[in-house]
Protein backbone atom coordinates (compact mmCIF):
# COMPACT_ATOMS: atom_id res chain seq x y z
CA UNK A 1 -18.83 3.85 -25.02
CA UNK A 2 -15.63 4.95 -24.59
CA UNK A 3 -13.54 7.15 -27.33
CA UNK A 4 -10.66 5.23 -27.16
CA UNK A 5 -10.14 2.69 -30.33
CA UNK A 6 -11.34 -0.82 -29.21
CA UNK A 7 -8.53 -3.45 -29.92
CA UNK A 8 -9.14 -6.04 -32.51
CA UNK A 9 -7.25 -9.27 -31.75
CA UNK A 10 -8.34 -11.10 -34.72
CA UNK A 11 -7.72 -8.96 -37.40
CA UNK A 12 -5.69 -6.39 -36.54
CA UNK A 13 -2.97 -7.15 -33.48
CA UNK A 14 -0.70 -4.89 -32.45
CA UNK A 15 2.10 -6.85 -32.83
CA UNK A 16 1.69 -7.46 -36.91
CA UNK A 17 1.34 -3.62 -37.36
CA UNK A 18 4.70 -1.82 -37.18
CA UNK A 19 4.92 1.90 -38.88
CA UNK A 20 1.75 2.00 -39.80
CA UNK A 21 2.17 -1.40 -41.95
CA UNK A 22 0.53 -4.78 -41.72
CA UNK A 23 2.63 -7.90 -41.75
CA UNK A 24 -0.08 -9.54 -44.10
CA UNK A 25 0.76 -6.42 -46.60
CA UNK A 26 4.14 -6.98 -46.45
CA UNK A 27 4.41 -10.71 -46.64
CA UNK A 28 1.84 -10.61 -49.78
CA UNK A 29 3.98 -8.14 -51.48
CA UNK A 30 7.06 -9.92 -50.93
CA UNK A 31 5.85 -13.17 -51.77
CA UNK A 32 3.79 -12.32 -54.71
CA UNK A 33 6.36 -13.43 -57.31
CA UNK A 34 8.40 -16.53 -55.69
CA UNK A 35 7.32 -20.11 -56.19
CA UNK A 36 4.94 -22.26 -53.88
CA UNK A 37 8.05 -23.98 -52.89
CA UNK A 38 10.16 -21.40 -50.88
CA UNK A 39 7.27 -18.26 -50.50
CA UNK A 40 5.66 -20.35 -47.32
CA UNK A 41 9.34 -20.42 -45.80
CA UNK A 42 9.80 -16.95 -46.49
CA UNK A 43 6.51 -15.64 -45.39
CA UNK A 44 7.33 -17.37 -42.20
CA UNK A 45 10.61 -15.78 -41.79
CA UNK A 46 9.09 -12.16 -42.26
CA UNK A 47 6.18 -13.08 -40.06
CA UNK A 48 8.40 -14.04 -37.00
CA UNK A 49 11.05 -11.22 -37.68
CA UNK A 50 8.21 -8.83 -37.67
CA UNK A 51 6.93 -9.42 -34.20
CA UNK A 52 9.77 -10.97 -31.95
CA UNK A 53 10.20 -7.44 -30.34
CA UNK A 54 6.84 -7.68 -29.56
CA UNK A 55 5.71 -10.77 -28.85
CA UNK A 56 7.79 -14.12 -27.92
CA UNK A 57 11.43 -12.03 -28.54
CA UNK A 58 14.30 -15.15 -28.75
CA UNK A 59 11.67 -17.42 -29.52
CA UNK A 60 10.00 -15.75 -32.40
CA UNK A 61 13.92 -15.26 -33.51
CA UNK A 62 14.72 -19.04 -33.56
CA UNK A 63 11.74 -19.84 -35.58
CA UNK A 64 12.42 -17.44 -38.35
CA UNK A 65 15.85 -19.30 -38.15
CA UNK A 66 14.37 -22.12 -38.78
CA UNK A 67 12.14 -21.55 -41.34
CA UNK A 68 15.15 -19.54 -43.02
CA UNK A 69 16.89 -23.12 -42.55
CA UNK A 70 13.82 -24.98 -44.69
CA UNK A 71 13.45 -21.92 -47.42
CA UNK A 72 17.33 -22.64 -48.02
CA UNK A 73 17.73 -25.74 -48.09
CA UNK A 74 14.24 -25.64 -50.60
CA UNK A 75 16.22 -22.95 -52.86
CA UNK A 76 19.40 -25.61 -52.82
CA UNK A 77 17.23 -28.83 -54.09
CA UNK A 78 16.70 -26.48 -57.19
CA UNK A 79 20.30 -26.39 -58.17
């Protein structure tokens, strides 16, 4: 077996690790205190940000657009 680090798809892709953080950390920690309504929205937002360099790019951007449309228009119905 070789020395070099086999890569682990599942639980640990390289594009959900950036400086040494996971996404999953980061998403937890930022959503730990906002309500059920908006923290899916916002967790989606982070999640897409976090990889379009590295995975689907424009795409990945446009989604976290979107959800950033939903978590918005969620923190408006509050009002």
């Amino acid at each position: 077996m070789s020395n070099v680090e086999k890569l682990d798809h599942i639980n640990q892709p390289l594009h959900y690790n950036q400086a040494g953080i996971e996404c999953i950390d980061a998403i937890e920690a930022m959503t730990e205190n906002m309500s059920g309504s908006i923290a899916p929205h916002a967790a989606n937002v982070l999640k897409y940000m976090w990889r379009c360099e590295y995975k689907n790019g424009l795409e990945d951007i446009d989604k976290a657009i979107w959800y950033l449309g939903r978590l918005r228009q969620r923190w408006v119905d509050t009002l």
